[in-house]
N, C-alpha and C. Protein backbone atom coordinates (compact mmCIF):
# COMPACT_ATOMS: atom_id res chain seq x y z
N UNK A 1 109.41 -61.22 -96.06
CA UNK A 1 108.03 -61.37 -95.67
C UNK A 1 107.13 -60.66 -96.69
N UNK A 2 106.00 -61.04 -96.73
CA UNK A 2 104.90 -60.66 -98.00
C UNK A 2 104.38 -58.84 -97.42
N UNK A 3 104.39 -58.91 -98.14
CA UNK A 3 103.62 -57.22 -97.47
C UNK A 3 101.89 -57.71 -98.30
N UNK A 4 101.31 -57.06 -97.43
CA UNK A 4 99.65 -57.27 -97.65
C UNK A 4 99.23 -56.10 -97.21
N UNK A 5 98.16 -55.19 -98.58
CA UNK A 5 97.50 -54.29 -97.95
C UNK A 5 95.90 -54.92 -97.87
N UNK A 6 95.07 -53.81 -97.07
CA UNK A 6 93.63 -53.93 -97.26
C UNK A 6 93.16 -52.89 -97.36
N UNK A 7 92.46 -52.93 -98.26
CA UNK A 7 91.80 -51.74 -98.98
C UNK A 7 90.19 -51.80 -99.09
N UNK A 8 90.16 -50.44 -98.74
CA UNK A 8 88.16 -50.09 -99.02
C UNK A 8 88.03 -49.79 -100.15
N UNK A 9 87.56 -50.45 -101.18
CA UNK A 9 87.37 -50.38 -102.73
C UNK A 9 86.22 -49.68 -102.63
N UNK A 10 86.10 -48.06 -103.05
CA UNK A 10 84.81 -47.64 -103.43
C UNK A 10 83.58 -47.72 -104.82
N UNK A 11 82.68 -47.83 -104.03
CA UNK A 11 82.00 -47.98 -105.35
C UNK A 11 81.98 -47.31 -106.51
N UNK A 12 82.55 -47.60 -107.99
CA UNK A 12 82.97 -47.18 -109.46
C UNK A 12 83.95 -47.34 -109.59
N UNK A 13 84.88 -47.66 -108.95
CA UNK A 13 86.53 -47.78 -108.81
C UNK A 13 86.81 -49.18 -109.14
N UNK A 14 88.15 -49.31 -110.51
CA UNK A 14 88.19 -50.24 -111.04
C UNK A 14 89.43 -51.25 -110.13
N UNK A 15 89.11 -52.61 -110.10
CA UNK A 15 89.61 -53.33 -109.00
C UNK A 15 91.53 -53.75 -109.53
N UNK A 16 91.77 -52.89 -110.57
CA UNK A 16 93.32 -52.89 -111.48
C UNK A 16 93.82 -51.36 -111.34
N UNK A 17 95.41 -51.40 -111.63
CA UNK A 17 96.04 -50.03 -111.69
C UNK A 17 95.72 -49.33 -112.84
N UNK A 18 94.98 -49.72 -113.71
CA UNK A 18 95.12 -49.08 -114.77
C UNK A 18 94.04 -49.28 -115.87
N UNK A 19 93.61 -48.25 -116.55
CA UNK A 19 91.99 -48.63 -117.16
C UNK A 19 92.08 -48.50 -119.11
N UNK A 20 91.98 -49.37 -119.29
CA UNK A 20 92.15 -50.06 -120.48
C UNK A 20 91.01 -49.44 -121.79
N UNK A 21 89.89 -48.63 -120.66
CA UNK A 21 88.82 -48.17 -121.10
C UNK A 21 88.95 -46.87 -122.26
N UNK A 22 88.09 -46.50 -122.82
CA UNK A 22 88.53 -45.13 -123.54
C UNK A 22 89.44 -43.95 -122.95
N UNK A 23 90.04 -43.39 -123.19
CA UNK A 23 90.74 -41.95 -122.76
C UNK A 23 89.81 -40.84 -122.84
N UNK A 24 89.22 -40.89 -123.45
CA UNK A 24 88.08 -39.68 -123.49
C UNK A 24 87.30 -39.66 -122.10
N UNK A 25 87.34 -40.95 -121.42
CA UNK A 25 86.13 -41.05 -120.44
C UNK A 25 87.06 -41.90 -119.34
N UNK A 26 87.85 -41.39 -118.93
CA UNK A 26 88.72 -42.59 -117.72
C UNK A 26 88.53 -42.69 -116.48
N UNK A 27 88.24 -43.76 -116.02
CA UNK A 27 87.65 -44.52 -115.02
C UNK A 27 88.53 -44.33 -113.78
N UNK A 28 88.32 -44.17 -112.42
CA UNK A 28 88.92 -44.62 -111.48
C UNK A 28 89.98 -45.56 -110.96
N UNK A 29 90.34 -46.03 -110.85
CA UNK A 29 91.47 -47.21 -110.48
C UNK A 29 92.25 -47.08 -109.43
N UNK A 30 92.75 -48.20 -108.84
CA UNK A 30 93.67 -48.16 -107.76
C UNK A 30 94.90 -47.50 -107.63
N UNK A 31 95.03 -47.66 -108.47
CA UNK A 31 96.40 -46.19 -108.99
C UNK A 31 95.86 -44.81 -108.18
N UNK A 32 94.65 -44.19 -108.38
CA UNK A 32 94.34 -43.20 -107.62
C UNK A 32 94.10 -42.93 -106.24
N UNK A 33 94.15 -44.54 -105.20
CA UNK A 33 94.53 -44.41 -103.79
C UNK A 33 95.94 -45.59 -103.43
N UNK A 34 95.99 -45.82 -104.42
CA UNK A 34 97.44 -46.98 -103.75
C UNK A 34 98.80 -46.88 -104.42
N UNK A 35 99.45 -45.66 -103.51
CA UNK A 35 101.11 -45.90 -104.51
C UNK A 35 101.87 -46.41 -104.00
N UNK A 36 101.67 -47.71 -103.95
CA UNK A 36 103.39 -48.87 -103.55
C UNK A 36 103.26 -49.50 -105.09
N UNK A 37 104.65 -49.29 -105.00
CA UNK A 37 104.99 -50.58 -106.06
C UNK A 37 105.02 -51.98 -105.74
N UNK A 38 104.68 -52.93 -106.88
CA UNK A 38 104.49 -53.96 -106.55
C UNK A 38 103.80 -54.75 -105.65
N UNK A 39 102.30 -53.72 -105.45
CA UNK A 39 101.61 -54.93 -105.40
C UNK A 39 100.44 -55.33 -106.25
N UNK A 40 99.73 -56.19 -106.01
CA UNK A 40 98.92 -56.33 -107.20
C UNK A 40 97.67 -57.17 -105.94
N UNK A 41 96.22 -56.68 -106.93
CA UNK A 41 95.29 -57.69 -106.35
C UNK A 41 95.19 -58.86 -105.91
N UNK A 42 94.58 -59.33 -105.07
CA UNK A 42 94.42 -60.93 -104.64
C UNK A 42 93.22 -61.01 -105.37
N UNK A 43 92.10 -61.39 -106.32
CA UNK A 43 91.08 -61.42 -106.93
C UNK A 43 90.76 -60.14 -107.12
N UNK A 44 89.28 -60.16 -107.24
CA UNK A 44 88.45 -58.79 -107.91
C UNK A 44 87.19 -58.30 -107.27
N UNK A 45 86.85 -56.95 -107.60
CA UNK A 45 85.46 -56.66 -107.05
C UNK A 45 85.10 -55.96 -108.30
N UNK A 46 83.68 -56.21 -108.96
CA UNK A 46 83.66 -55.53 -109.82
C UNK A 46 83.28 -54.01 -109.28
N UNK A 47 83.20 -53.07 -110.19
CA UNK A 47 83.92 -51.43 -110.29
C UNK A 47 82.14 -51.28 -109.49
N UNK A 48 80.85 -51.89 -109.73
CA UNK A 48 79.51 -51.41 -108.74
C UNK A 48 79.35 -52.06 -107.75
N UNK A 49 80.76 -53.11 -107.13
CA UNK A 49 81.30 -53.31 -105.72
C UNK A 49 82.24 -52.08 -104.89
N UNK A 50 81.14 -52.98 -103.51
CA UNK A 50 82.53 -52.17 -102.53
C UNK A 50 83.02 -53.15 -101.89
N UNK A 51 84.20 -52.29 -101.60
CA UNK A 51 84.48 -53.17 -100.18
C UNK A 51 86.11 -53.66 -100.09
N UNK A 52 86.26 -54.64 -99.18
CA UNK A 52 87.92 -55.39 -98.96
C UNK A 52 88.39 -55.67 -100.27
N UNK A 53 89.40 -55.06 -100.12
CA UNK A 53 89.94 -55.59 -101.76
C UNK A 53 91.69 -56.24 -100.95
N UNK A 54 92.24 -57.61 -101.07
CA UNK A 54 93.67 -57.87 -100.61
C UNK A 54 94.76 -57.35 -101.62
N UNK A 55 95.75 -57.00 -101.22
CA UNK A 55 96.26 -56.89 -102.52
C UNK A 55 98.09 -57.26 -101.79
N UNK A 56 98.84 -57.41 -102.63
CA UNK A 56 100.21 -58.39 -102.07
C UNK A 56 101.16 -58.25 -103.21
N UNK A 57 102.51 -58.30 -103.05
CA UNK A 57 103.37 -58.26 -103.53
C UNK A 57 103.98 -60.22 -103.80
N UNK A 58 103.62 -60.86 -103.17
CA UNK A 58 103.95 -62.42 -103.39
C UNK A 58 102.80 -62.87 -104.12
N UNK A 59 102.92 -63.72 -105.03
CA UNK A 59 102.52 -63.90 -106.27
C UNK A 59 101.75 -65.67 -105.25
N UNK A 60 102.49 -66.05 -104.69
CA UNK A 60 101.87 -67.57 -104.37
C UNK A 60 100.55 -67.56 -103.26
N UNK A 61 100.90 -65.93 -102.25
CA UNK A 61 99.75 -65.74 -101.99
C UNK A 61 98.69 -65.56 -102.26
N UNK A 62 98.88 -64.52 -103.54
CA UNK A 62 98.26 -64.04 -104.40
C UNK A 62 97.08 -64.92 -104.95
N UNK A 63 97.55 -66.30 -105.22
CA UNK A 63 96.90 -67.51 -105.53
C UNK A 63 96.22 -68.03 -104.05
N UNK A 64 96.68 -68.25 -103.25
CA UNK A 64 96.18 -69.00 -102.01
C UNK A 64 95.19 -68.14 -102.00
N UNK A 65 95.02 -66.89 -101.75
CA UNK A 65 93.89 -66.13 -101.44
C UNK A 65 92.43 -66.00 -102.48
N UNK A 66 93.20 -65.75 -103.54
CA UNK A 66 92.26 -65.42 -104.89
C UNK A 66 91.37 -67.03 -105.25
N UNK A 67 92.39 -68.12 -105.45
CA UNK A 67 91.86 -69.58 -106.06
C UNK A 67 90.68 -70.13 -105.15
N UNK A 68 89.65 -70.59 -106.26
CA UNK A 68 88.56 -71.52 -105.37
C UNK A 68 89.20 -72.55 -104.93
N UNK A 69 90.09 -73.08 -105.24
CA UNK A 69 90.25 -74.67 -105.03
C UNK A 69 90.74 -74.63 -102.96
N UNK A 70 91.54 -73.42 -102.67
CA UNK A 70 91.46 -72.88 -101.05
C UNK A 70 90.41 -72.61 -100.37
N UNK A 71 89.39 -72.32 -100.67
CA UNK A 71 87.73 -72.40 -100.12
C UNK A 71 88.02 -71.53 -99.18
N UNK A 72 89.06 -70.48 -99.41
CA UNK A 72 88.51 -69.34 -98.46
C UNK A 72 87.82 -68.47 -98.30
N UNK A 73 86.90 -67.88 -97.38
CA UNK A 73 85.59 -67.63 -97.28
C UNK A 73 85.96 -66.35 -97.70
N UNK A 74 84.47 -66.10 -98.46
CA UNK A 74 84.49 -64.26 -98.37
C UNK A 74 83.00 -63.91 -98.21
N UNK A 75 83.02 -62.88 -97.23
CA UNK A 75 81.83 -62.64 -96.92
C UNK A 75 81.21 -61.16 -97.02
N UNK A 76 80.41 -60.87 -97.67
CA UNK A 76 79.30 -60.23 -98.03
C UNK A 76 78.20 -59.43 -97.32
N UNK A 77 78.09 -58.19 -97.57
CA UNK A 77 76.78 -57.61 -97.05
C UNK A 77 75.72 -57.34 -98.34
N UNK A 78 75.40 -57.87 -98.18
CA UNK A 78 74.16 -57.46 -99.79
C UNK A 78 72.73 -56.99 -99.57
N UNK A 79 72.60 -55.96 -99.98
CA UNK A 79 71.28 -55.10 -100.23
C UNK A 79 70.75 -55.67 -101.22
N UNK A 80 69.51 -56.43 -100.80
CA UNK A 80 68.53 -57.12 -102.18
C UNK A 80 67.17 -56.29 -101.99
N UNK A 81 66.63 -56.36 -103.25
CA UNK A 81 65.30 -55.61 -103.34
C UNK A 81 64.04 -56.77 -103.08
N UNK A 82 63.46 -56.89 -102.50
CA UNK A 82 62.05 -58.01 -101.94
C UNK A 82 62.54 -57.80 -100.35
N UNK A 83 61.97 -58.64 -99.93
CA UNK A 83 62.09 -59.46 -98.29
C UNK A 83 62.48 -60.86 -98.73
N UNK A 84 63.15 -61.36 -98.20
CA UNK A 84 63.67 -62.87 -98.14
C UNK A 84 63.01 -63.82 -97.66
N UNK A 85 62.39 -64.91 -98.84
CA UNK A 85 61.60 -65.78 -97.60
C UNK A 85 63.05 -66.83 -96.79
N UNK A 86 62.36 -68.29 -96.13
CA UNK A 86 62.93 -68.69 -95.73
C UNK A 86 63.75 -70.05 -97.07
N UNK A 87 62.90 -69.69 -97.52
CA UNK A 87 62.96 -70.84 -98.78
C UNK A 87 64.11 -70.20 -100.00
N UNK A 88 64.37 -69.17 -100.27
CA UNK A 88 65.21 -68.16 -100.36
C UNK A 88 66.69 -68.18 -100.22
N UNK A 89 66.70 -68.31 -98.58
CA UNK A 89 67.75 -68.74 -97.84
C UNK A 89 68.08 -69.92 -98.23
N UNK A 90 67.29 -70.74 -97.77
CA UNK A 90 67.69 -72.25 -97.38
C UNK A 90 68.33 -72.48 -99.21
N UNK A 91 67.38 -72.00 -100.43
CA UNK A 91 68.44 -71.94 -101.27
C UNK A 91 69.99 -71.77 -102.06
N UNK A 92 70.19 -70.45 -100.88
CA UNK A 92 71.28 -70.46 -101.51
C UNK A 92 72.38 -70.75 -100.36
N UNK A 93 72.28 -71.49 -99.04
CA UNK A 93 72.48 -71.94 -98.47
C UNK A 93 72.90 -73.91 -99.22
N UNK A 94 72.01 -73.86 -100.17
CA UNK A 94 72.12 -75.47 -100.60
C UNK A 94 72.83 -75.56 -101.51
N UNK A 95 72.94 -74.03 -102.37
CA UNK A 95 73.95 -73.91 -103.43
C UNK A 95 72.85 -73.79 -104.83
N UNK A 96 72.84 -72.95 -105.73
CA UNK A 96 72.45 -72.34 -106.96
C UNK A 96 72.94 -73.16 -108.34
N UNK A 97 71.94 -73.02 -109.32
CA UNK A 97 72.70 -73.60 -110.48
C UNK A 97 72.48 -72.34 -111.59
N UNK A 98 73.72 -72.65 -111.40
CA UNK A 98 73.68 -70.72 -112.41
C UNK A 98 74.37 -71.41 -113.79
N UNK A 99 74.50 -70.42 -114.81
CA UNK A 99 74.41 -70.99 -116.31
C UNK A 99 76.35 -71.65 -115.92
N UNK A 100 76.94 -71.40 -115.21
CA UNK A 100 78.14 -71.64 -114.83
C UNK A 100 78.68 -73.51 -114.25
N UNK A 101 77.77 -73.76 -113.64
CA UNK A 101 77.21 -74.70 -112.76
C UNK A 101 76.78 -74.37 -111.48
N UNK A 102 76.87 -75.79 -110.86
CA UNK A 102 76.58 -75.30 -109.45
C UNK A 102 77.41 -74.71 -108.39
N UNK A 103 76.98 -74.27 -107.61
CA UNK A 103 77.86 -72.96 -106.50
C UNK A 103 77.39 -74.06 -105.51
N UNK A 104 79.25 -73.79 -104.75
CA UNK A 104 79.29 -74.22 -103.95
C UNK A 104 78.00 -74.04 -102.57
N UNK A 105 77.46 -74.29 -101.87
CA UNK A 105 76.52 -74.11 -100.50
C UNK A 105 77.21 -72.53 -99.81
N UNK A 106 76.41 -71.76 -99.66
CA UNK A 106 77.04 -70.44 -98.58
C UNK A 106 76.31 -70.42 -97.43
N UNK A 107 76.95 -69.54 -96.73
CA UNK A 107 75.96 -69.45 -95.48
C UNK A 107 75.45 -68.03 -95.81
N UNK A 108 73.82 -68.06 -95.58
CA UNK A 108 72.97 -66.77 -95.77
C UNK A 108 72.14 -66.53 -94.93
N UNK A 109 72.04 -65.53 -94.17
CA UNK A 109 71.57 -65.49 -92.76
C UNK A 109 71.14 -63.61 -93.52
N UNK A 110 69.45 -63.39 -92.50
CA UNK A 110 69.02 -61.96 -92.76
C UNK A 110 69.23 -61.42 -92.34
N UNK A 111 69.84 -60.15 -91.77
CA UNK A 111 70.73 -59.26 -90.94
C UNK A 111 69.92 -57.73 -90.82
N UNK A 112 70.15 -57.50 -89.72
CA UNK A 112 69.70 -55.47 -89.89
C UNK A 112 70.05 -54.95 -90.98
N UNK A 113 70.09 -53.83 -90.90
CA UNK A 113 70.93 -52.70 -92.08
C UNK A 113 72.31 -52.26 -91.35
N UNK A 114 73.20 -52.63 -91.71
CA UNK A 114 74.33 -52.67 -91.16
C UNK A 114 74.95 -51.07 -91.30
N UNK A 115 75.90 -50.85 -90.23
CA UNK A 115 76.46 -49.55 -90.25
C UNK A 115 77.22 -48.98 -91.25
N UNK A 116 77.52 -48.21 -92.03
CA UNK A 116 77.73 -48.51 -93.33
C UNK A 116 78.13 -46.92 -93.82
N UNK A 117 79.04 -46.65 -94.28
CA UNK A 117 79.29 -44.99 -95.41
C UNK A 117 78.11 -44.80 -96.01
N UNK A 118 78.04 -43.61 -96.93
CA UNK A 118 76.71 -43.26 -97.27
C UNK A 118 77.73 -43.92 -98.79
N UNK A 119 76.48 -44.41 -99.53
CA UNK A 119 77.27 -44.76 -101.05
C UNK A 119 76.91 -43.39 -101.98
N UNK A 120 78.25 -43.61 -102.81
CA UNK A 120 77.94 -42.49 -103.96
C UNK A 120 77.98 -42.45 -105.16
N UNK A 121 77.20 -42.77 -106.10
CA UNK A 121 75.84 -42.35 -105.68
C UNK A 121 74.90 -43.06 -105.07
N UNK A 122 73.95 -42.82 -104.25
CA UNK A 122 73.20 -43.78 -103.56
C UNK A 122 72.06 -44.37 -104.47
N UNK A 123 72.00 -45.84 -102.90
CA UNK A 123 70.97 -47.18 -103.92
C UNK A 123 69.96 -45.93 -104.15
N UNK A 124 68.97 -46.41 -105.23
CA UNK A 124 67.80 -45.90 -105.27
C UNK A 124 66.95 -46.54 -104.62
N UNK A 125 65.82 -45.44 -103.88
CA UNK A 125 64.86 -46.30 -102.97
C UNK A 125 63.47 -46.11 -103.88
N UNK A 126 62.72 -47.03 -103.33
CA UNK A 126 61.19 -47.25 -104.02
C UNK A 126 60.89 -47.42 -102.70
N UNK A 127 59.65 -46.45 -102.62
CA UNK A 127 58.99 -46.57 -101.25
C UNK A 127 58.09 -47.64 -101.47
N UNK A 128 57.74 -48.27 -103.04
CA UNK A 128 56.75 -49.75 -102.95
C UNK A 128 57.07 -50.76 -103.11
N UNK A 129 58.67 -51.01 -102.89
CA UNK A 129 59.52 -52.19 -102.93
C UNK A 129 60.31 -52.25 -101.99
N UNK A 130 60.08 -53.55 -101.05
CA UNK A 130 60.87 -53.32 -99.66
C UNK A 130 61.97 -53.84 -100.43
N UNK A 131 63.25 -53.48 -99.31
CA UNK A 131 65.12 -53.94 -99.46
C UNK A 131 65.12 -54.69 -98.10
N UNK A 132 66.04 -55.79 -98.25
CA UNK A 132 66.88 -56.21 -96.63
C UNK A 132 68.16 -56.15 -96.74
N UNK A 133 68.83 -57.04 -96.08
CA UNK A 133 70.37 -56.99 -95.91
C UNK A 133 70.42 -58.28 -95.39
N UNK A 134 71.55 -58.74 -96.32
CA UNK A 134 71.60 -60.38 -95.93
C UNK A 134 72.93 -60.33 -95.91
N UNK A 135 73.64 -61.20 -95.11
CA UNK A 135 74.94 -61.58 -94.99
C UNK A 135 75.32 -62.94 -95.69
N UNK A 136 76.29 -62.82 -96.54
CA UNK A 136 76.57 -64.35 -97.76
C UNK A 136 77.76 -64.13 -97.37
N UNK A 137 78.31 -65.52 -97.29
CA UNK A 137 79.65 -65.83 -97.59
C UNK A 137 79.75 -67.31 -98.35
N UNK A 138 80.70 -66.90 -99.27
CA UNK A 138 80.90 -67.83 -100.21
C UNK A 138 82.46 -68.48 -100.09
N UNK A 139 82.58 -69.71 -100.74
CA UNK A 139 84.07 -70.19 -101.10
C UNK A 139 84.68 -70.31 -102.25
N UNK A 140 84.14 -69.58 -102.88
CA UNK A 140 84.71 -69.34 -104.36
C UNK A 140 84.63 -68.00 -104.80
N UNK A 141 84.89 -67.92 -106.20
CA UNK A 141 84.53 -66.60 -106.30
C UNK A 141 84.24 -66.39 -108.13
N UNK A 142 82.92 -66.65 -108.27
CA UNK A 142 83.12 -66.61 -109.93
C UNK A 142 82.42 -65.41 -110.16
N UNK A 143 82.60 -64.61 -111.81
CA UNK A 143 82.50 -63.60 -111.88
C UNK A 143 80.83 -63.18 -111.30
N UNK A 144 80.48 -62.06 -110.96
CA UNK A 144 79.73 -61.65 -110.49
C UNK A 144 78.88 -63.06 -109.84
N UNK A 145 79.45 -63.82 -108.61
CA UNK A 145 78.33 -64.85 -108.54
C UNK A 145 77.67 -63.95 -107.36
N UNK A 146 77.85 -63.52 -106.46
CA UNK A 146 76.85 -63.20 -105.43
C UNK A 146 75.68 -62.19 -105.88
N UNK A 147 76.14 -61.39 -107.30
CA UNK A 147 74.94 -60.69 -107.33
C UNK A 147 73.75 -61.72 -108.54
N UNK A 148 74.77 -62.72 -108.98
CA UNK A 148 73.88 -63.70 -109.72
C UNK A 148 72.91 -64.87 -109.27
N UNK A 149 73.37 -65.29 -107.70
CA UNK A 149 72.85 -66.08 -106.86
C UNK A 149 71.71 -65.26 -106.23
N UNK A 150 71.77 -64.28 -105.56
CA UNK A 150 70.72 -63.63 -105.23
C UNK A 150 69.60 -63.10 -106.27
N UNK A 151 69.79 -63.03 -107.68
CA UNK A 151 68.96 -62.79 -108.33
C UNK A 151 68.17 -64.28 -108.96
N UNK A 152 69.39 -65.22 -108.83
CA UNK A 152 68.49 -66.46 -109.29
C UNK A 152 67.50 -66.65 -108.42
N UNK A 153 67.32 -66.29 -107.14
CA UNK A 153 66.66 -67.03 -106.00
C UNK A 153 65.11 -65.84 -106.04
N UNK A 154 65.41 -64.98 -106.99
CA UNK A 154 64.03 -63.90 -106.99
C UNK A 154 64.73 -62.39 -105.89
N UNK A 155 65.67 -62.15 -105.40
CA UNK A 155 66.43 -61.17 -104.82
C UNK A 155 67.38 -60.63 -105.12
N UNK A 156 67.17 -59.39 -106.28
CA UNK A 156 68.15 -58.81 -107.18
C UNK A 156 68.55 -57.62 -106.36
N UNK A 157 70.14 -57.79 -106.34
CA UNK A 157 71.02 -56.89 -105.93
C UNK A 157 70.91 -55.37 -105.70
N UNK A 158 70.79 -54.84 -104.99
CA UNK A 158 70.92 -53.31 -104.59
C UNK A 158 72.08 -52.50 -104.39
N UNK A 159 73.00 -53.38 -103.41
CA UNK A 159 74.38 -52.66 -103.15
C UNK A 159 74.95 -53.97 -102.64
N UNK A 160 75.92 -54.05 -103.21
CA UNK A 160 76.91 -55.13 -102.62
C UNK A 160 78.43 -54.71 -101.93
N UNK A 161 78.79 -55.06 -100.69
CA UNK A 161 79.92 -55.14 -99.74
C UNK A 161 81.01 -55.96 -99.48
N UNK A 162 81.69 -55.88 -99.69
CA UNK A 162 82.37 -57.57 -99.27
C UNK A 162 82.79 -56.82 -97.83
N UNK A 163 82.75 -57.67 -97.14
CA UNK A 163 83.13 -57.22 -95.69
C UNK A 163 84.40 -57.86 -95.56
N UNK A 164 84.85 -58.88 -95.48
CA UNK A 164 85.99 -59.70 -95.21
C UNK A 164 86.26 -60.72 -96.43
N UNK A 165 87.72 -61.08 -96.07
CA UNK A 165 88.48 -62.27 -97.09
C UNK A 165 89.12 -63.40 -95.94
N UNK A 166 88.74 -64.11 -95.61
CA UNK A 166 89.26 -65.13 -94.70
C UNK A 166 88.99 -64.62 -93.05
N UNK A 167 90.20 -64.44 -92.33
CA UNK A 167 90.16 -63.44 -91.13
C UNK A 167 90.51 -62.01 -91.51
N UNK A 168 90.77 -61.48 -92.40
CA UNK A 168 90.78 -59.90 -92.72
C UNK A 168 89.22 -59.18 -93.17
N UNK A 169 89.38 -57.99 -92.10
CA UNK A 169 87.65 -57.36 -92.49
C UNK A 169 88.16 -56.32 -92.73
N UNK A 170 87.33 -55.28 -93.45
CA UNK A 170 86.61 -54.27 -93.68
C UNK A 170 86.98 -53.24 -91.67
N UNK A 171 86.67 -53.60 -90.88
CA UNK A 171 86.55 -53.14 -89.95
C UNK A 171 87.67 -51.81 -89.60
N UNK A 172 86.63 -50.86 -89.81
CA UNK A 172 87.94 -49.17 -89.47
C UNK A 172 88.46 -48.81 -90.41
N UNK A 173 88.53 -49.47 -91.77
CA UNK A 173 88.74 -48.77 -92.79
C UNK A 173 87.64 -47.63 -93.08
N UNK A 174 87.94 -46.38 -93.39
CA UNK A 174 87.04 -46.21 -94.36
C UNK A 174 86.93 -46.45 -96.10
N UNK A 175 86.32 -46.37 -96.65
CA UNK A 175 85.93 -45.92 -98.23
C UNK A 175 87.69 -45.55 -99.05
N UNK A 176 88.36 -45.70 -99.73
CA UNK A 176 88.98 -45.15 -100.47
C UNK A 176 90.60 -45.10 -99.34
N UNK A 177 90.29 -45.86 -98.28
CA UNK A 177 91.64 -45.74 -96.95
C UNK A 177 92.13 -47.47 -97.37
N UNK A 178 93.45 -47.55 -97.05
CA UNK A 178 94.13 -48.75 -96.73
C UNK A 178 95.00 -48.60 -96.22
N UNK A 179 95.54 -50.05 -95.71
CA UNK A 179 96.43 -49.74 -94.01
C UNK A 179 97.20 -51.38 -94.71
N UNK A 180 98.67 -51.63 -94.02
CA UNK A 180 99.67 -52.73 -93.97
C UNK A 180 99.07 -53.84 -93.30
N UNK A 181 99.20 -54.85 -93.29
CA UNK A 181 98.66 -56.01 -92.08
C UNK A 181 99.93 -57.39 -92.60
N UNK A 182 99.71 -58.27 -91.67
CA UNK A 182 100.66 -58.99 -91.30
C UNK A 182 100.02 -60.21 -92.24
N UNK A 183 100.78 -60.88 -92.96
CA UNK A 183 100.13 -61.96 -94.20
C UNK A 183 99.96 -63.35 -92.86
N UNK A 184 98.25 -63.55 -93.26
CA UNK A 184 97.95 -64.72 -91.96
C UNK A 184 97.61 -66.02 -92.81
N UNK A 185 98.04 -66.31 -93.91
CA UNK A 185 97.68 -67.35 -94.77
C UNK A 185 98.79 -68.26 -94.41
């Protein structure tokens, strides 16, 4: 059977075991909260993401989970800087044309400020620029598209979350914690 962890990827922490980056200046990585052997990521968050990261020892899951061509959802808490109109939404709801092509349609709905760790270091606030919190979920996953879709639409990124990967959430983890779960693909 596949072993599957889920992990709270903190924000600066690189989404690989190992950092390729200078030695003078070395980066965070999963190596510093995850010691099993053999497993490896299901996709990526970049290192000024948080959030669910899958990670698996079976290589075909590995694909089912990670590949667009499975359209499995991943969904998002995103801190954008403006207020959201409705026109906004309904954009990236219809799908974006980013220098990539077009993105698939998500669902984007405006949400409270969700319950949440304190980030570290925290967003910066401007008391003359409002923030919201929108919930995206997408079926693909190209490099940085959710913080590129929200900025095409005039709503540039503040803090980004991934909350869930299919039916696996975020929920009771904290920050820098991961726990075993049962492979539901």
């Amino acid at each position: 059977m596949a072993q599957v962890i889920l992990f709270n990827k903190p924000y600066g922490v690189l989404s690989q075991f190992t950092d390729k980056g200078t030695e003078a200046s070395p980066r965070p990585t999963l190596s510093a909260y995850i010691d099993l052997p053999g497993v490896y990521p299901a996709g990526r968050l970049d290192r000024d993401s948080e959030g669910l990261m899958v990670l698996t020892d079976d290589g075909r899951l590995q694909a089912r989970i990670s590949s667009p061509k499975f359209k499995r959802p991943k969904t998002y808490l995103v801190q954008v800087e403006g207020q959201p109109e409705q026109a906004q939404l309904e954009a990236l709801r219809g799908g974006v044309t980013l220098k990539d092509g077009l993105t698939r349609p998500a669902k984007a709905e405006l949400i409270s400020e969700p319950a949440l760790w304190e980030r570290d270091p925290p967003v910066r606030f401007r008391k003359s620029v409002p923030d919201a919190w929108l919930r995206l979920t997408i079926t693909e996953g190209r490099n940085r598209q959710v913080r590129r879709m929200t900025a095409h639409v005039g709503l540039p990124c503040l803090r980004l979350v991934r909350w869930s990967v299919g039916d696996w959430t975020l929920d009771g983890l904290a920050p820098g914690v991961w726990r075993a779960v049962q492979a539901s693909v």
